[in-house]
C-alpha atoms as a PDB file:
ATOM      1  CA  UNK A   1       0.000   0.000   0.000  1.00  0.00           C
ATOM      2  CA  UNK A   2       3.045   2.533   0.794  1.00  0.00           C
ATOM      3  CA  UNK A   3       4.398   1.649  -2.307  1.00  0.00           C
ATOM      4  CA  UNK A   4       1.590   2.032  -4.562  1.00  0.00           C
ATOM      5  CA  UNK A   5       0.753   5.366  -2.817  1.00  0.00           C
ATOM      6  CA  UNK A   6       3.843   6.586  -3.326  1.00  0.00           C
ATOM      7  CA  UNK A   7       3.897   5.402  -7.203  1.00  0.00           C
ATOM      8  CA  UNK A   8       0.867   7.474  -7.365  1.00  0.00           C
ATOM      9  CA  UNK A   9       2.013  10.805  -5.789  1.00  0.00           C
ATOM     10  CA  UNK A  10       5.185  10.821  -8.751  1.00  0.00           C
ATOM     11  CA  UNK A  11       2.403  10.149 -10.810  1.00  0.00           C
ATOM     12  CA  UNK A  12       0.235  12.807 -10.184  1.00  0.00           C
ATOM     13  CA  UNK A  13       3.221  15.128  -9.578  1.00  0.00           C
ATOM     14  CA  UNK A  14       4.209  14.346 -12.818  1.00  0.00           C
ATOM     15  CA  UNK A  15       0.982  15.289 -14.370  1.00  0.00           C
ATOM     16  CA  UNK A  16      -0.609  18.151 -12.453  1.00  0.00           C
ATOM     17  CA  UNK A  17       2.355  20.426 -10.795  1.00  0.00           C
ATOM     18  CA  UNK A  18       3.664  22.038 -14.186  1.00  0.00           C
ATOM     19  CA  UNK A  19      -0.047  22.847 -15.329  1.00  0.00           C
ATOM     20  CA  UNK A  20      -0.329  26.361 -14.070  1.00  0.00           C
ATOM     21  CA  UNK A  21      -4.146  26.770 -12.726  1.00  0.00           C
ATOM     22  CA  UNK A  22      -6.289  29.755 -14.675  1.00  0.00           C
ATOM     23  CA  UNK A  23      -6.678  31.770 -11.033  1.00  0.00           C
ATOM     24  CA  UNK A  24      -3.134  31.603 -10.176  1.00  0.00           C
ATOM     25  CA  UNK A  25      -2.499  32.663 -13.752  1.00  0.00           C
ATOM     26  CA  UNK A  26      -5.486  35.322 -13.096  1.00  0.00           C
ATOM     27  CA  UNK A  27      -4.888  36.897 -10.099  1.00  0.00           C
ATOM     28  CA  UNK A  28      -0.629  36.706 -11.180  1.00  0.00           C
ATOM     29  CA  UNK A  29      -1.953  38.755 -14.410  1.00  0.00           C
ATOM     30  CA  UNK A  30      -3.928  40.817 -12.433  1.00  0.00           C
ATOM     31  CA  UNK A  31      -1.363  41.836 -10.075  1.00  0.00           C
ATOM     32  CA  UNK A  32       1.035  42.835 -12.910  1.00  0.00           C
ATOM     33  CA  UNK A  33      -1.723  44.626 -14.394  1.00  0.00           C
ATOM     34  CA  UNK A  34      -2.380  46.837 -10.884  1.00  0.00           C
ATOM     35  CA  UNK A  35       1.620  47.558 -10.782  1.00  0.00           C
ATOM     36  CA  UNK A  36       1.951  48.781 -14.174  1.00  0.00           C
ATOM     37  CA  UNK A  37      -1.721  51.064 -13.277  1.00  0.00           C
ATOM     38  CA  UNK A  38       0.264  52.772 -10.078  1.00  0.00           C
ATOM     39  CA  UNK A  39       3.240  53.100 -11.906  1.00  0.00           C
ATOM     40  CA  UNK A  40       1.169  55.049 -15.078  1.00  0.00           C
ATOM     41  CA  UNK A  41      -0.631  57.040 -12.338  1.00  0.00           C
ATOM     42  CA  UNK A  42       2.761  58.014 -10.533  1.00  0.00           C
ATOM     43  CA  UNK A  43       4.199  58.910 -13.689  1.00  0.00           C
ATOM     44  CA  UNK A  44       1.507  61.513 -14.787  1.00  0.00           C
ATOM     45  CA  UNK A  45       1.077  62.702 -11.785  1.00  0.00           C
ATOM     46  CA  UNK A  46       3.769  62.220  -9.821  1.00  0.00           C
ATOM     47  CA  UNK A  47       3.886  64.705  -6.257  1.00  0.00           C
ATOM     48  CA  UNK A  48       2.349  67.732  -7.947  1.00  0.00           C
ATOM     49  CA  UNK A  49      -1.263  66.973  -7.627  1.00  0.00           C
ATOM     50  CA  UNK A  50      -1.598  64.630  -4.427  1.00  0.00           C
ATOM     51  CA  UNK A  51      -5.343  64.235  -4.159  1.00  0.00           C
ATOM     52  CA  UNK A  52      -5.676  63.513  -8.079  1.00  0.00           C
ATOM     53  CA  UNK A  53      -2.663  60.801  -7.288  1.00  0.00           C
ATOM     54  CA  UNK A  54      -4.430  59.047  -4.329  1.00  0.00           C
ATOM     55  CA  UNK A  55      -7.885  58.999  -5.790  1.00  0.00           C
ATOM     56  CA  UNK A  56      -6.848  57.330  -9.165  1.00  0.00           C
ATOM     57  CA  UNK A  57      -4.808  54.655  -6.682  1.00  0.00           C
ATOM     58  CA  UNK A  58      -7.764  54.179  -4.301  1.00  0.00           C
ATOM     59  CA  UNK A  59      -9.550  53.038  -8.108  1.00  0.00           C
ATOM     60  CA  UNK A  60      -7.218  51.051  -8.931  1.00  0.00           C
ATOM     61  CA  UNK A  61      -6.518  49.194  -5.675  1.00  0.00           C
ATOM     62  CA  UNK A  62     -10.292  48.514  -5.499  1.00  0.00           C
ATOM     63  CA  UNK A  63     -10.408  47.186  -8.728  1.00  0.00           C
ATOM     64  CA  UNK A  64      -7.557  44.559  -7.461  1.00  0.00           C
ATOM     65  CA  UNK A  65      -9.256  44.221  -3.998  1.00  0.00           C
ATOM     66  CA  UNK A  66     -12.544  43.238  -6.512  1.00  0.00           C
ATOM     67  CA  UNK A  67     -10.800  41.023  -9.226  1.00  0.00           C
ATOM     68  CA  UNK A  68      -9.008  39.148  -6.121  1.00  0.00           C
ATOM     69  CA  UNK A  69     -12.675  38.674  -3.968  1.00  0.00           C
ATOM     70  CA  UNK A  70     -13.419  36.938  -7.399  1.00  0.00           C
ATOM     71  CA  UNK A  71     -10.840  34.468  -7.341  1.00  0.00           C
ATOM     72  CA  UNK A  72     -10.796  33.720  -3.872  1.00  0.00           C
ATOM     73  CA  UNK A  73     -14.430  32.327  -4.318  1.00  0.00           C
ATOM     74  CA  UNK A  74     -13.130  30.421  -7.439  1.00  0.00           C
ATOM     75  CA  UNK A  75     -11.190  28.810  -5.245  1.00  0.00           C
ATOM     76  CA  UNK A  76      -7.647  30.453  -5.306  1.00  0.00           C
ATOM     77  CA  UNK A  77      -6.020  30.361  -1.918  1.00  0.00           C
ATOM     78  CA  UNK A  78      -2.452  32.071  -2.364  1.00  0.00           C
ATOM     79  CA  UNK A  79      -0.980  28.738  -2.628  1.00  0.00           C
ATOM     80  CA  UNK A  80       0.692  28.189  -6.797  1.00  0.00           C
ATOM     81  CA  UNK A  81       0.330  24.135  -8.360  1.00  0.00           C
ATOM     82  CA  UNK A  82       3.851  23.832  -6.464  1.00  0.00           C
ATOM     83  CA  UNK A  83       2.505  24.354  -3.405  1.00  0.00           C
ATOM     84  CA  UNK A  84      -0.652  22.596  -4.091  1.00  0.00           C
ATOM     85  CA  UNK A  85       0.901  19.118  -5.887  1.00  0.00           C
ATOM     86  CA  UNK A  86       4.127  18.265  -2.876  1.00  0.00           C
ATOM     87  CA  UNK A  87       4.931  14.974  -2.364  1.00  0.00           C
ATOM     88  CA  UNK A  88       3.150  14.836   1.255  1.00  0.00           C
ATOM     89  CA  UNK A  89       0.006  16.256  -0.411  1.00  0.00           C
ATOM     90  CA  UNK A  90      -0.261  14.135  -3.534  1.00  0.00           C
ATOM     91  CA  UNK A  91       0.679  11.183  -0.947  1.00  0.00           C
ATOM     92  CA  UNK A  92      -2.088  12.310   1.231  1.00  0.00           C
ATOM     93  CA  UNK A  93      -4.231  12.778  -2.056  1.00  0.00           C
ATOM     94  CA  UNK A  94      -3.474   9.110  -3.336  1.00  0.00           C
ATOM     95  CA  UNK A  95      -4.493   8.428   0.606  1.00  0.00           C
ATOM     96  CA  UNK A  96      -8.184   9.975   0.203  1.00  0.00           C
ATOM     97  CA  UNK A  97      -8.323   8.100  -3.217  1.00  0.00           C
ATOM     98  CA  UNK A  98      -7.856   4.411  -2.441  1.00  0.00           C
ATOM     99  CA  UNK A  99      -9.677   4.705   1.089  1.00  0.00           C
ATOM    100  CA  UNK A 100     -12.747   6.372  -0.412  1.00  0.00           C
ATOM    101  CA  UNK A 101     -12.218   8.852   2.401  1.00  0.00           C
ATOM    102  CA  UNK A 102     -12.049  11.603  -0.268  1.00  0.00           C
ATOM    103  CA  UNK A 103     -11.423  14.829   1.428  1.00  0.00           C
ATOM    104  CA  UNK A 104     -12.163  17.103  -1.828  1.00  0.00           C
ATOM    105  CA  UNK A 105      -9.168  19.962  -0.912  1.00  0.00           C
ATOM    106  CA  UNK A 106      -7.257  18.681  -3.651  1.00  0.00           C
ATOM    107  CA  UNK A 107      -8.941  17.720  -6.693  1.00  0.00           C
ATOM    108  CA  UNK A 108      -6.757  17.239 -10.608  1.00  0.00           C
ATOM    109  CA  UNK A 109      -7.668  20.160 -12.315  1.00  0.00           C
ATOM    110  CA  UNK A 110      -6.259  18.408 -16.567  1.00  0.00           C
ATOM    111  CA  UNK A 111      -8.115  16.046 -18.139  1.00  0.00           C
ATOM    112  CA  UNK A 112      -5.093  13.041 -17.792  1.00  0.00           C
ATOM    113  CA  UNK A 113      -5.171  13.886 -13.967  1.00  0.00           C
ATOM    114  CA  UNK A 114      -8.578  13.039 -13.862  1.00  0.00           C
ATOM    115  CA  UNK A 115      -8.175   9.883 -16.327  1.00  0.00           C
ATOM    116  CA  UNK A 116      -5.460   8.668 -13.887  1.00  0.00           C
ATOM    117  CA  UNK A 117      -7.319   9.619 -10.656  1.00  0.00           C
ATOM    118  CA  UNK A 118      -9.978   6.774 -12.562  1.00  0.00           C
ATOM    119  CA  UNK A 119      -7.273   3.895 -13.152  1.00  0.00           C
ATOM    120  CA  UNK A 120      -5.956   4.515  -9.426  1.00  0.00           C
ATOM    121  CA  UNK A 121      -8.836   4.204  -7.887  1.00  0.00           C
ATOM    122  CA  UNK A 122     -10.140   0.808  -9.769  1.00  0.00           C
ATOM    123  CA  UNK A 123      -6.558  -0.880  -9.147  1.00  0.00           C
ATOM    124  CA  UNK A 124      -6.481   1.162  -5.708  1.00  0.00           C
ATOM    125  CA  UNK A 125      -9.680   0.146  -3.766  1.00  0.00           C
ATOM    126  CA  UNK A 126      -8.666  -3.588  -4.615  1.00  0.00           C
ATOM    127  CA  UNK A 127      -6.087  -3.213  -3.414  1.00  0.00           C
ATOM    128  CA  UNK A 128      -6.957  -1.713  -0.140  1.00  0.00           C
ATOM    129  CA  UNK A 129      -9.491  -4.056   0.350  1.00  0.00           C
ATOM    130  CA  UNK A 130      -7.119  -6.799   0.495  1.00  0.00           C
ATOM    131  CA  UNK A 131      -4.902  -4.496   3.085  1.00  0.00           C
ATOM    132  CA  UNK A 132      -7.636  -3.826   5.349  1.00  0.00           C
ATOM    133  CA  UNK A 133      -9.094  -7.577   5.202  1.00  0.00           C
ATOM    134  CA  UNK A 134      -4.839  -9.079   6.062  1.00  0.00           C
ATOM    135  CA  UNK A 135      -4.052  -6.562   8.182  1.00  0.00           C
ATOM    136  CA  UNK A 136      -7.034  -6.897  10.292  1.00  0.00           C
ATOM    137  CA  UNK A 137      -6.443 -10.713  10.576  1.00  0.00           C
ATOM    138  CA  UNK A 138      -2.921 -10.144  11.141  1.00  0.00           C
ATOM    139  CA  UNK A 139      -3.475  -7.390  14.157  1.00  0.00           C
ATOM    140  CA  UNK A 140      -6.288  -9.153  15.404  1.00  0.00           C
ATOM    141  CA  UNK A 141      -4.091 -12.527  15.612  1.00  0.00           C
ATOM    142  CA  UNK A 142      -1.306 -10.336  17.331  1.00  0.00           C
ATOM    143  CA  UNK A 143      -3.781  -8.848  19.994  1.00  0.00           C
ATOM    144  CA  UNK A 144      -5.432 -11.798  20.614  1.00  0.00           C
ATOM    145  CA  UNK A 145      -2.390 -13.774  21.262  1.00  0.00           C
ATOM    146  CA  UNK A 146      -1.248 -10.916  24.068  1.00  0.00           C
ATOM    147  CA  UNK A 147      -4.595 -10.781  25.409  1.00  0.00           C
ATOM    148  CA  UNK A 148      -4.823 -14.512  25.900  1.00  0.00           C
ATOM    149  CA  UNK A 149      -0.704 -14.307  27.718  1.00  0.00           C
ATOM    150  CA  UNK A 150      -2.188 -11.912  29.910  1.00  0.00           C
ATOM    151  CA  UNK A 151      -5.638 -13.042  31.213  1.00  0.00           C
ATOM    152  CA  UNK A 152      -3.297 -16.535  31.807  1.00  0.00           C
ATOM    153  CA  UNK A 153      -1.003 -14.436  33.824  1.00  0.00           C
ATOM    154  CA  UNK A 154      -3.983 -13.081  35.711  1.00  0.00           C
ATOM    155  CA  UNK A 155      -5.400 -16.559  35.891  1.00  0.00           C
ATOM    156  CA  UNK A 156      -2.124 -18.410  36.923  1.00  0.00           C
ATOM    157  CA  UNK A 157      -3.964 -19.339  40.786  1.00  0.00           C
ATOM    158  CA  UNK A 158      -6.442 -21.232  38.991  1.00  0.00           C
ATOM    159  CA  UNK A 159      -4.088 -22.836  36.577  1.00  0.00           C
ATOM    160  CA  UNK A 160      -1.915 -24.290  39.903  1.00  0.00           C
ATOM    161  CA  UNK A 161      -5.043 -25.539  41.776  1.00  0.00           C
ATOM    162  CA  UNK A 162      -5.872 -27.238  38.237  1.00  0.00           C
ATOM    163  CA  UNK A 163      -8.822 -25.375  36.631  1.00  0.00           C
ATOM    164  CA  UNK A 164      -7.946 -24.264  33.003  1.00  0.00           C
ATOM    165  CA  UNK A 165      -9.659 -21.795  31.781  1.00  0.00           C
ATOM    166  CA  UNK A 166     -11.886 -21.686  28.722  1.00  0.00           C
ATOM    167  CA  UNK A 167     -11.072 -20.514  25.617  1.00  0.00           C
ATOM    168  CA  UNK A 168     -10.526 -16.747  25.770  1.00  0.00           C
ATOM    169  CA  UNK A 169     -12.070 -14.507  22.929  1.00  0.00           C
ATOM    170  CA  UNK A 170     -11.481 -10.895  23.560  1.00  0.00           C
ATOM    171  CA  UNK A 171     -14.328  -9.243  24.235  1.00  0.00           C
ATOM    172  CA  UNK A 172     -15.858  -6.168  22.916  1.00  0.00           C
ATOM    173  CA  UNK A 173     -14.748  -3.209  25.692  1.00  0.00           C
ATOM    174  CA  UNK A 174     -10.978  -3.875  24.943  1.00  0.00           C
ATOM    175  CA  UNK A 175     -11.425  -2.886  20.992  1.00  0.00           C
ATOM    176  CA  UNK A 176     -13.356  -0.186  22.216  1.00  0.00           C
ATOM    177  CA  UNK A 177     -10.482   0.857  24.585  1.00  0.00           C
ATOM    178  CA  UNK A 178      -7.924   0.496  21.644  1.00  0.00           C
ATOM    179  CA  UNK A 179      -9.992   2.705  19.312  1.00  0.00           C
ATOM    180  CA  UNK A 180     -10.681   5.022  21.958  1.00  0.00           C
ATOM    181  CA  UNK A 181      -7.020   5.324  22.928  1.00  0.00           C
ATOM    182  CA  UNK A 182      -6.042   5.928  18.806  1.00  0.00           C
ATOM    183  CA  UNK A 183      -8.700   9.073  18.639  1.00  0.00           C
ATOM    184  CA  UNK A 184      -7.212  10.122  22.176  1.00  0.00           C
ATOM    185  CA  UNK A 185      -4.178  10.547  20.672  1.00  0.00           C
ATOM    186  CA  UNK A 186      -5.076  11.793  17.043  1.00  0.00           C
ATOM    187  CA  UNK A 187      -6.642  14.313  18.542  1.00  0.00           C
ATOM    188  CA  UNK A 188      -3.891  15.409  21.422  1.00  0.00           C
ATOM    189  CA  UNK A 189      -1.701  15.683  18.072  1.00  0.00           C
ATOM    190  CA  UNK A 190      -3.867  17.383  15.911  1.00  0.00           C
ATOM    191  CA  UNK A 191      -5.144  19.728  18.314  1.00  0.00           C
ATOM    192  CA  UNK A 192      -1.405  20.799  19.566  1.00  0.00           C
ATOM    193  CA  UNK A 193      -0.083  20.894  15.788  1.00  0.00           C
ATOM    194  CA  UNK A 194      -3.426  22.623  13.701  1.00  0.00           C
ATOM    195  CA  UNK A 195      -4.252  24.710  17.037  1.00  0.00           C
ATOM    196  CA  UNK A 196      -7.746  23.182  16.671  1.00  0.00           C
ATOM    197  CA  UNK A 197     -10.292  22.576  19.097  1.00  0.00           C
ATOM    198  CA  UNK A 198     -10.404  19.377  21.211  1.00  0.00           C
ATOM    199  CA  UNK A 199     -13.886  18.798  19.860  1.00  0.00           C
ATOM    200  CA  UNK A 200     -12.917  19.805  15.808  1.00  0.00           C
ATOM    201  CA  UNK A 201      -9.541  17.452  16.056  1.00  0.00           C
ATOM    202  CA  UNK A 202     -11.803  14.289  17.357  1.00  0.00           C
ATOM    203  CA  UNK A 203     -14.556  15.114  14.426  1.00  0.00           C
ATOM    204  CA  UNK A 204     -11.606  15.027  12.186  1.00  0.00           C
ATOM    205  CA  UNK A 205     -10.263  11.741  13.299  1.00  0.00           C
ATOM    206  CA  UNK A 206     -13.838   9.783  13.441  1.00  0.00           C
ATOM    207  CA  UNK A 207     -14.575  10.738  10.513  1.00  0.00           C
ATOM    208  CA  UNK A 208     -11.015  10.000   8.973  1.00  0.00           C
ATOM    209  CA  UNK A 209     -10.738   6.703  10.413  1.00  0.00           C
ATOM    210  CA  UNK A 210     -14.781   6.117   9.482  1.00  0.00           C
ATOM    211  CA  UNK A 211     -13.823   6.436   5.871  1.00  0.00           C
ATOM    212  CA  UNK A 212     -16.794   9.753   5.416  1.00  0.00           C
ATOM    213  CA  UNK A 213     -14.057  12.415   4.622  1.00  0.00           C
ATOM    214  CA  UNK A 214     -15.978  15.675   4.624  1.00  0.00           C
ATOM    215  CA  UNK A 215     -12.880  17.885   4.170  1.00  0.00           C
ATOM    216  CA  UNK A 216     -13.976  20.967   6.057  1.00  0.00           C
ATOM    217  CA  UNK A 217     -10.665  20.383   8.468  1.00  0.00           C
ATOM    218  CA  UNK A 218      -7.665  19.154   6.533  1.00  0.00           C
ATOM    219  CA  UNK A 219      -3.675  18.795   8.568  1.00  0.00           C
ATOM    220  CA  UNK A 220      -0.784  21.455   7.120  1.00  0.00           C
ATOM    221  CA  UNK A 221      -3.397  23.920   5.746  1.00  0.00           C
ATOM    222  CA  UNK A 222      -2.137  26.429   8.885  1.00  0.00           C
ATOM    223  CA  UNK A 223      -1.141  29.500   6.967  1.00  0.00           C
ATOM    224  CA  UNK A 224       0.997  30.033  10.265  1.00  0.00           C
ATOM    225  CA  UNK A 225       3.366  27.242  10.146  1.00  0.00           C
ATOM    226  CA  UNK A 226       6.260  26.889   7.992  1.00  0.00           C
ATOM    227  CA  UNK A 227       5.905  25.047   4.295  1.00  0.00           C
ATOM    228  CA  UNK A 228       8.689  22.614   5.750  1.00  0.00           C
ATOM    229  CA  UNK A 229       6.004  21.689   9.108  1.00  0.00           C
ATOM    230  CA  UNK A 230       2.947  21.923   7.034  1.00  0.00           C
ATOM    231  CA  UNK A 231       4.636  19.385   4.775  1.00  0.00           C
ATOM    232  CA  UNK A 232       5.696  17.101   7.508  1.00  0.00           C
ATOM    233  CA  UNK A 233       2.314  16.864   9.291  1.00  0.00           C
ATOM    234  CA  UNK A 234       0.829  15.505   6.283  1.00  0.00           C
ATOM    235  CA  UNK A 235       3.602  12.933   5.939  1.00  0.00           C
ATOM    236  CA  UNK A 236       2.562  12.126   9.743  1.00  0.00           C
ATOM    237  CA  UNK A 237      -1.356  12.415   9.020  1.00  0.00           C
ATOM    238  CA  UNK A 238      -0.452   9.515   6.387  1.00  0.00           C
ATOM    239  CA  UNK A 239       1.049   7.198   8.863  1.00  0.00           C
ATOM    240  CA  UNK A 240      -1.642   7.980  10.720  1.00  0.00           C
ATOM    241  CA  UNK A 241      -4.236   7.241   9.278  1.00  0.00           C
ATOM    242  CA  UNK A 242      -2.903   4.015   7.393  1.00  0.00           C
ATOM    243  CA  UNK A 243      -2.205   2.698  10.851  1.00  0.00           C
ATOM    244  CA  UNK A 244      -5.590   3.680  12.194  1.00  0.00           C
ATOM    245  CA  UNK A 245      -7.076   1.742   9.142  1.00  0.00           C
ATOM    246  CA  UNK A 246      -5.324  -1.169  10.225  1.00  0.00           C
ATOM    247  CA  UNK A 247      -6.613  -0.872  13.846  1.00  0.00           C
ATOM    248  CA  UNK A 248     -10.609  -0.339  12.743  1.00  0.00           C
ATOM    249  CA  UNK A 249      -9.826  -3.860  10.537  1.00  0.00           C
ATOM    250  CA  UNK A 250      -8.514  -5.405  13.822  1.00  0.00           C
ATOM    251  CA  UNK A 251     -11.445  -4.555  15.891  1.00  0.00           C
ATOM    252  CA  UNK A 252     -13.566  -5.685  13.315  1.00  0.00           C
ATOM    253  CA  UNK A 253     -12.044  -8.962  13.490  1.00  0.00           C
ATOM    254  CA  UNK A 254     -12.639  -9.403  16.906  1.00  0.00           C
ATOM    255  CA  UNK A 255     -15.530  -7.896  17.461  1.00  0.00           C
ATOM    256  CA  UNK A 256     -16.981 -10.039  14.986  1.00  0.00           C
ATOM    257  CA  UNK A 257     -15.363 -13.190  16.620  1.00  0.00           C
ATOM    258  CA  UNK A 258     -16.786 -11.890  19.996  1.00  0.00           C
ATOM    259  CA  UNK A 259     -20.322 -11.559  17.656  1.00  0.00           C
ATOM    260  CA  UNK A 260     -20.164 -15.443  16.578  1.00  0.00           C
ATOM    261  CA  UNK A 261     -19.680 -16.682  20.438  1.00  0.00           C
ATOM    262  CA  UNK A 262     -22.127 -15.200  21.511  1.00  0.00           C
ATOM    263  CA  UNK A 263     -24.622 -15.767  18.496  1.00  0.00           C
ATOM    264  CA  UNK A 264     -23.391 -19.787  18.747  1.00  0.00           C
ATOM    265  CA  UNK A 265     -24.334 -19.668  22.864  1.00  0.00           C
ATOM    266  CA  UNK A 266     -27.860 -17.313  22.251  1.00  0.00           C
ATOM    267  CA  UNK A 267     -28.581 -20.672  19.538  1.00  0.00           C
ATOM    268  CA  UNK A 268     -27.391 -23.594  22.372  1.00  0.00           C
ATOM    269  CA  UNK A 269     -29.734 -21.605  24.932  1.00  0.00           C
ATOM    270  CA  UNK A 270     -32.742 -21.639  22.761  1.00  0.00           C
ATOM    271  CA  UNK A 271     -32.567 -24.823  21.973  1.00  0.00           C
ATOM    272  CA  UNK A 272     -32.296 -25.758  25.595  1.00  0.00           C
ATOM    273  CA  UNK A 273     -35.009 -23.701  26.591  1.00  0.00           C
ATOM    274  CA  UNK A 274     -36.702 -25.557  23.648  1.00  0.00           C
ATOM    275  CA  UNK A 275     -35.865 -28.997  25.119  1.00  0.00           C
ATOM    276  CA  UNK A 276     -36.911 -28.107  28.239  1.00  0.00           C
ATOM    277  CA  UNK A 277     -39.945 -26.759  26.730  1.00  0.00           C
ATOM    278  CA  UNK A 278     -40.347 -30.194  24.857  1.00  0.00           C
ATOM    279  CA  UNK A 279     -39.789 -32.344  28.157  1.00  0.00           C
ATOM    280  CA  UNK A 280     -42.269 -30.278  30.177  1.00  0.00           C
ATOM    281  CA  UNK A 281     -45.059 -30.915  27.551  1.00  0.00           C
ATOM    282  CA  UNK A 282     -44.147 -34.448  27.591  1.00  0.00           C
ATOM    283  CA  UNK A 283     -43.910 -34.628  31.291  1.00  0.00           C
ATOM    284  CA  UNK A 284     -47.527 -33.113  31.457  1.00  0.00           C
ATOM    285  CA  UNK A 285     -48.988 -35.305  28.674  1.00  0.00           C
ATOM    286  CA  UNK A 286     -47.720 -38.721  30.341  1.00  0.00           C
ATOM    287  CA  UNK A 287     -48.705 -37.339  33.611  1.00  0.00           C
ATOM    288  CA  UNK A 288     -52.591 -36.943  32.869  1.00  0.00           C
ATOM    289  CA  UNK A 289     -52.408 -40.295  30.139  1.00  0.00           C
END
């Protein structure tokens, strides 16, 4: 899976960082357009006639404050395709793809981006698939086996006076604890690093790790921060996630293991209850025969 992601962010690199977007090419024209306007203005008017000079700049600074309102609702952000199309964000990108989580803050903007986005994400969910169906088995196998050293720890009295105990399936409350725990500290780390809320970072990590993705809070979008930290945290949000993936396939596992037990018990109790049922009648027939 970290391999294939990583094939895909060159990819997409590849394909979408040297296409220049047409509001970063508008608002760069427009900004060369407002320089040369001040410069023309200063020219002609230069010191002599002040109030002529700063109304025909007040004009032309609205008319940049306007054309710039316009782009921002576009969707321009101050950020060029380089910015956009880093490694860390096409690898977070590729992320969002084959997880269906599908945040929506980056999106190809060229017609072969959007063509490749298509092939990734028929070989990609495959793929993924298979990840979170062996990973699960494998955690779940791994947990299972340190859950079953310790309850025979804590059971070692009843081993010496000769009771075994049954066979141990690990119940429901410790996956609970383990997912708990992750989204503890998701949101301990995102809160400290995005300076979000405690309540925004642990609607970011359920629905992350739940695979909905709305995209209204996104790591390394804090204008704040450095490009260098920015870049980093969505190396770490990676990791983070691909391990937390792992983790909800785990507790799946077991919690569906925990599911069948108690299912197969529910089904030997009925038909107990039946039997009993069954020997009453019986008992009552023979009794008034």
């Amino acid at each position: 899976m970290i391999g294939y992601a990583i094939v895909g962010a060159f990819g997409f690199m590849f394909v979408e960082m040297d296409v220049e977007q047409k509001e970063e090419k508008g608002v760069r024209m427009l900004l060369n357009d407002t320089v040369i306007a001040l410069w023309d203005i200063t020219m002609s008017q230069n010191v002599f006639n002040e109030v002529s000079w700063r109304h025909d700049s007040n004009e032309v600074l609205q008319n940049l404050q306007k054309g710039l309102v316009k782009f921002v609702e576009k969707g321009y952000d101050g950020r060029s395709n380089q910015d956009i199309w880093s490694f860390p964000a096409a690898l977070m990108f590729c992320l969002s793809i084959f997880t269906m989580i599908g945040y929506g803050n980056i999106t190809p903007k060229t017609g072969m981006g959007r063509g490749l986005t298509v092939l990734y994400a028929v070989f990609g969910i495959p793929l993924y698939v298979l990840y979170f169906m062996n990973m699960g088995k494998i955690l779940a196998s791994t947990f299972r086996w340190l859950y079953t050293k310790l309850y025979e720890c804590s059971m070692e009295k009843r081993r010496a006076s000769g009771v075994l105990p049954a066979r141990v399936i690990v119940p429901s409350t410790a996956c609970l604890w383990v997912i708990g725990g992750y989204v503890l500290t998701g949101t301990i780390m995102f809160a400290e690093w995005e300076k979000w809320g405690y309540l925004d970072s642990v609607y970011f990590c359920v629905t992350s790790l739940c695979k909905i993705g709305i995209g209204d809070f996104v790591p390394g979008q804090n204008i704040s921060e450095s490009k260098e930290g920015n870049q980093t945290k969505l190396v770490i949000n990676f990791v983070y996630l691909l391990l937390g993936m792992g983790l909800v396939a785990m507790c799946y596992n077991l919690m569906r293991e925990t599911v069948r037990v108690r299912v197969q018990e529910i089904k030997r109790n009925f038909r107990k209850f039946l039997d009993d049922i069954h020997f009453s009648m019986v008992s009552c027939c023979r009794s008034r025969s």
